[in-house]
Protein backbone atom coordinates (compact mmCIF):
# COMPACT_ATOMS: atom_id res chain seq x y z
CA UNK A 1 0.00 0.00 0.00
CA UNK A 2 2.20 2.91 -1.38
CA UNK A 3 1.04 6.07 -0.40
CA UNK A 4 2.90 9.19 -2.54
CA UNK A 5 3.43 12.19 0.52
CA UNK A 6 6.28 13.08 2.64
CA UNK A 7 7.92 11.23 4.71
CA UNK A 8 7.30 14.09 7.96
CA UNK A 9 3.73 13.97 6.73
CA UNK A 10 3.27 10.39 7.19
CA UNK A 11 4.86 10.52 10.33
CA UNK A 12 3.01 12.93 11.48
CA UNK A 13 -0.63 11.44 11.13
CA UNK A 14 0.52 7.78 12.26
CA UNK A 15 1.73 9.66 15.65
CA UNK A 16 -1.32 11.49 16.08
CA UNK A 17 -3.71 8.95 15.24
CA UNK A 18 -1.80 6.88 17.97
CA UNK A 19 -1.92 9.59 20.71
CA UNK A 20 -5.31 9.71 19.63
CA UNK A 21 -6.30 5.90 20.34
CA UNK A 22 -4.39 5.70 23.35
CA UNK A 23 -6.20 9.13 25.01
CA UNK A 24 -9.84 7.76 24.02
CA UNK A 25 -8.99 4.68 25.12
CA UNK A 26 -7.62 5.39 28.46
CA UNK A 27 -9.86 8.82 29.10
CA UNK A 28 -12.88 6.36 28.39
CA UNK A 29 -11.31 4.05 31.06
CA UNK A 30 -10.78 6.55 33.43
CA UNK A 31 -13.49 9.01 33.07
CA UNK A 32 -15.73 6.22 34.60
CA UNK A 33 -17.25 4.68 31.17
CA UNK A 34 -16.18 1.01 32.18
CA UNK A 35 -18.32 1.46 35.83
CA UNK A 36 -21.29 3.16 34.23
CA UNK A 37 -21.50 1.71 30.83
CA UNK A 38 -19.22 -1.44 31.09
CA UNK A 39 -17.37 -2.73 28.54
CA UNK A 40 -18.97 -2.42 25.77
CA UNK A 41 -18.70 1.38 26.24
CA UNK A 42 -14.83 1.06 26.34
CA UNK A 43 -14.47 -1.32 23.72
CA UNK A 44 -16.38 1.48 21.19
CA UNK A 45 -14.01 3.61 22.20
CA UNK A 46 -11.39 1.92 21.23
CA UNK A 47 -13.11 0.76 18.04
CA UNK A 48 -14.66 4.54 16.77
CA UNK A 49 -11.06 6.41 17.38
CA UNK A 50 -9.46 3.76 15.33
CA UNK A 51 -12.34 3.96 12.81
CA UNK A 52 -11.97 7.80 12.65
CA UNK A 53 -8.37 7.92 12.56
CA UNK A 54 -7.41 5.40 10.17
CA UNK A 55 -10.25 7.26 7.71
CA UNK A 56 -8.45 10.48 8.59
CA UNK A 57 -4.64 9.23 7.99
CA UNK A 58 -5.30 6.44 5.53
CA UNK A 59 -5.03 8.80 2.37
CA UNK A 60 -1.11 9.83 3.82
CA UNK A 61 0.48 7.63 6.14
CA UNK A 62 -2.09 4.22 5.28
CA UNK A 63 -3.60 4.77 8.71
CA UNK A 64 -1.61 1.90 10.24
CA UNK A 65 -1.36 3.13 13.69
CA UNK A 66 -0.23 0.34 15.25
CA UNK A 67 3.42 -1.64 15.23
CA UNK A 68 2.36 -5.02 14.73
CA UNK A 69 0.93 -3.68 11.16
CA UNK A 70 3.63 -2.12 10.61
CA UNK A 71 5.76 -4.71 10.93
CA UNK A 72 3.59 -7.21 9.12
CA UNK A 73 3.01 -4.32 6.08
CA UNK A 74 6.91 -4.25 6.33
CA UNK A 75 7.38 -8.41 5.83
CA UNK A 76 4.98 -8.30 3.44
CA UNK A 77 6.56 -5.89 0.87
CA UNK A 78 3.80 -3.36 1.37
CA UNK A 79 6.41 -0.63 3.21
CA UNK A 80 10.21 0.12 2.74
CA UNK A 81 12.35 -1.04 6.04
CA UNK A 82 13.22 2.39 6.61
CA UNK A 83 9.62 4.14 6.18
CA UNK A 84 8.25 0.72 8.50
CA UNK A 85 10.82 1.80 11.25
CA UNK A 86 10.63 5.36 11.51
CA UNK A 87 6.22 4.80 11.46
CA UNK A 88 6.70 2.59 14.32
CA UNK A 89 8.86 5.30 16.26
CA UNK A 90 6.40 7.79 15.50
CA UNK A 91 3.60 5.08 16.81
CA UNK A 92 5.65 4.86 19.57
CA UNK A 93 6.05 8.42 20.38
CA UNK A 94 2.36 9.45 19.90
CA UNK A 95 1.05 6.57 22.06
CA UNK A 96 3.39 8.67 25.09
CA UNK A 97 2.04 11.61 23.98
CA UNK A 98 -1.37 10.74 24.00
CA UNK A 99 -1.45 8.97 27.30
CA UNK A 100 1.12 11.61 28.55
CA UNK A 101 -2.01 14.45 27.77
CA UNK A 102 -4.76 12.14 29.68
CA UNK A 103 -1.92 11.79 32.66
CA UNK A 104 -2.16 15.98 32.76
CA UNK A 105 -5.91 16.70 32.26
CA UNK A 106 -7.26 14.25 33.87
CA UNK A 107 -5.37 14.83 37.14
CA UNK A 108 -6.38 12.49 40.26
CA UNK A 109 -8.58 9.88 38.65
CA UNK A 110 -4.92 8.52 36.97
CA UNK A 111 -4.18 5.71 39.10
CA UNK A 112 -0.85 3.72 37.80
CA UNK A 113 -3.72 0.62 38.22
CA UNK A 114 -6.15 2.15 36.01
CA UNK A 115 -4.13 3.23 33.45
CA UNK A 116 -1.51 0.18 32.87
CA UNK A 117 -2.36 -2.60 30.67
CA UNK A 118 -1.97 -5.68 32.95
CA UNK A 119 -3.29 -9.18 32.74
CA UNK A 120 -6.52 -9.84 33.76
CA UNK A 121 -6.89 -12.02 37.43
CA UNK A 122 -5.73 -15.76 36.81
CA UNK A 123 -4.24 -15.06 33.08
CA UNK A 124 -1.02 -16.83 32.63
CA UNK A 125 1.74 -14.99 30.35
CA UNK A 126 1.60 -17.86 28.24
CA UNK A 127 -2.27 -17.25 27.96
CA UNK A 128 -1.95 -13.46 27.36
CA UNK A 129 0.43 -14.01 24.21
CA UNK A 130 -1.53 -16.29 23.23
CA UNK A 131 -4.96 -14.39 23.17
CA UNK A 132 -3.31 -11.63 22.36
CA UNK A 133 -1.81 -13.10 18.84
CA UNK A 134 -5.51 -14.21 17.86
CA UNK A 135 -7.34 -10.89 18.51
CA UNK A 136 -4.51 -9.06 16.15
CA UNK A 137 -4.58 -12.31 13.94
CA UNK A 138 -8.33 -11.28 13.41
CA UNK A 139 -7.53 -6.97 13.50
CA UNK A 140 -4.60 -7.69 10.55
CA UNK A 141 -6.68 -9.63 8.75
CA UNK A 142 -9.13 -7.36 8.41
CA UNK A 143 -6.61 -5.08 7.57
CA UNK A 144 -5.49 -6.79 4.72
CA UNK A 145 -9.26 -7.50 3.61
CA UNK A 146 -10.42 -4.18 3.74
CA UNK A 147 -7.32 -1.34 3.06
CA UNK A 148 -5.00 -3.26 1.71
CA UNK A 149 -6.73 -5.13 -0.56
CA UNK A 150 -7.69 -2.86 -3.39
CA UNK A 151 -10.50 -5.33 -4.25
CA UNK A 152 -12.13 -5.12 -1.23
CA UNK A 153 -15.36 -3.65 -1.10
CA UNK A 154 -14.66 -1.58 1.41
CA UNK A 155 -11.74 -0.30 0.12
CA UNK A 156 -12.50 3.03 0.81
CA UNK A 157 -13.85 2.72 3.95
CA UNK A 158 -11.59 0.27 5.31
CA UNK A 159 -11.80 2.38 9.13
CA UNK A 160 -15.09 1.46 9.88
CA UNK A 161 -14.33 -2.35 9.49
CA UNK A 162 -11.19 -2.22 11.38
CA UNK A 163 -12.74 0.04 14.30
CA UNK A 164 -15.33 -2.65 14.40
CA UNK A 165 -12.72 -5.25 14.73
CA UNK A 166 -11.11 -3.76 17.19
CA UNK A 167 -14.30 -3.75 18.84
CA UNK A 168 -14.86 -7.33 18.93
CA UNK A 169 -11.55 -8.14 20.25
CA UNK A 170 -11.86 -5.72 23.06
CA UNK A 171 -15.39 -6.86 23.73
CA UNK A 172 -13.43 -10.70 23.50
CA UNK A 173 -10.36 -10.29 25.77
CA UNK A 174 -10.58 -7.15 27.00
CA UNK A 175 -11.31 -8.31 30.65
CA UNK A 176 -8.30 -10.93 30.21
CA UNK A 177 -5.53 -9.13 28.41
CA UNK A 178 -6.76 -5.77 27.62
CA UNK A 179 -7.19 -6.53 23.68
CA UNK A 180 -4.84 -3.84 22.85
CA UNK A 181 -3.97 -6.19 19.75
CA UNK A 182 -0.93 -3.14 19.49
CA UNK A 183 2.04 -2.59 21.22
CA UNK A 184 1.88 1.20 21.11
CA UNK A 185 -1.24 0.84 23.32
CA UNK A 186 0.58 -1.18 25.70
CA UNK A 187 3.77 1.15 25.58
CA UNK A 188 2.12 4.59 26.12
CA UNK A 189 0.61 4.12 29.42
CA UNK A 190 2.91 1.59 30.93
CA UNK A 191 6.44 3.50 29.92
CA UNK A 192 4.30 6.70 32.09
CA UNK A 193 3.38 4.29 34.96
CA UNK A 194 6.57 2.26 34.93
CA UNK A 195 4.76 -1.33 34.98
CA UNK A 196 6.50 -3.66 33.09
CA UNK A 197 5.16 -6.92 33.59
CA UNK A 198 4.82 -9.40 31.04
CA UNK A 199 5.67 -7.26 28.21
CA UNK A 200 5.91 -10.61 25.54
CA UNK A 201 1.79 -10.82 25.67
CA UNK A 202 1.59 -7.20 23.94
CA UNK A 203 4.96 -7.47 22.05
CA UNK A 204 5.41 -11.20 21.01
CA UNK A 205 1.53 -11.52 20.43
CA UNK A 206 0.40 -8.90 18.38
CA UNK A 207 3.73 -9.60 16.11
CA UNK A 208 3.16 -13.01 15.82
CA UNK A 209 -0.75 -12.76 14.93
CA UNK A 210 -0.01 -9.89 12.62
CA UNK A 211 2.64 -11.90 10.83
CA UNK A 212 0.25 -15.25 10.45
CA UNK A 213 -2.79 -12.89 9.06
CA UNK A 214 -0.55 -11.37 6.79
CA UNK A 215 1.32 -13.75 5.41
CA UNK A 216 -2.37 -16.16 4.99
CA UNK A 217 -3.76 -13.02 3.23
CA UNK A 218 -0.87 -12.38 1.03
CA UNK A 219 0.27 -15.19 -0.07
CA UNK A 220 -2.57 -18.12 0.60
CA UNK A 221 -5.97 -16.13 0.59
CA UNK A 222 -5.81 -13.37 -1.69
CA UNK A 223 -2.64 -14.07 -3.78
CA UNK A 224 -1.93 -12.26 -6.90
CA UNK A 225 -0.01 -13.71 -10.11
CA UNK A 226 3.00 -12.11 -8.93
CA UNK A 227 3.10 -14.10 -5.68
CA UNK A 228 2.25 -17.66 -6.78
CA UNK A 229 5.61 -19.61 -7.72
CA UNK A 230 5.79 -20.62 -11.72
């Protein structure tokens, strides 16, 4: 999915669409939505910032907003090493930002236990990679169906499916793992709150789901003449 604008520009959107998922996501958390509303109010959170900010970066950066695409857009040919590396930085960096800016404004209702991404009560690691890997397994795919895909019919509306994915995974393993299905959700609020604990369920999980959708879209689902060995 080449995408012809500057480099800075493309940075630019996949940072603040991250910043942007990671302050709905934890301002719906901790401005009460999961007590009042439960978790189907958090988990549309989660799935209408994605859906609005992959429709609002998608025409510069791809709207990828998330490291485990990256890296799977990266292995499958569809972004340059460098480009894939500095979008993941920038993912990185906005997903501080943005949970840096709910830190600030929302003042006493952060808690460091509210606002880390931990395991759920009685989740091994082992369990939380795993769970992990087949919520993004599910995201990526839909990824690849919908915006990567030019065939797709909802090729140019590809946010609303993937918000809506992200919804479903949330409203799947959100009690148990958090569904972040990304690492950059993982990394903006736990870097601020310094909780570190498991950190292979949202690094080694979401990489290795994104890599088996991909590569089963690519190459076994969807492939083109170009892919299939003569």
């Amino acid at each position: 999915m080449l995408i012809k604008a500057p480099l800075h520009v493309k940075l630019i959107g996949e940072a603040v669409g991250t910043a942007a998922l990671c302050a709905v996501g934890l301002g719906s958390i901790l401005g009460g939505a999961l007590e009042s509303s439960g978790l189907l109010a958090v988990a549309f959170a989660h799935g209408l910032a994605i859906a609005v900010m992959v429709t609002a970066t998608g025409h510069t950066s791809g709207g990828y907003l998330n490291p485990a695409v990256t890296a799977t857009m990266m292995a499958t040919r569809n972004i340059g090493l460098r480009d894939g590396l500095a979008y993941i930085a920038a993912q990185l960096a906005g997903a501080v930002a943005g949970s840096a800016l709910i830190m600030v404004t929302f003042g006493d209702r952060w808690t460091d236990t509210a606002a880390s991404v931990t395991l759920g009560e009685g989740v091994s690691s082992g369990q939380g990679i795993l769970l992990e890997a087949l919520a993004t397994f599910f995201l990526v795919f839909v990824v690849f169906a919908v915006a990567v895909d030019r065939d797709g019919a909802w090729f140019k509306l590809a946010g609303l499916p993937i918000g809506l994915a992200v919804t479903m995974n949330i409203l799947m393993v959100g009690p148990l793992t958090g569904a972040t299905t990304n690492p950059a959700r993982w990394f903006g609020p736990n870097l601020l709150t310094g909780t570190w604990g498991d950190p292979a369920t949202w690094i080694v999980g979401p990489l290795v789901g994104g890599l088996l959708a991909g590569f089963l879209y690519t190459y076994v689902y969807r492939p083109r003449k170009a892919d299939v060995p003569t």
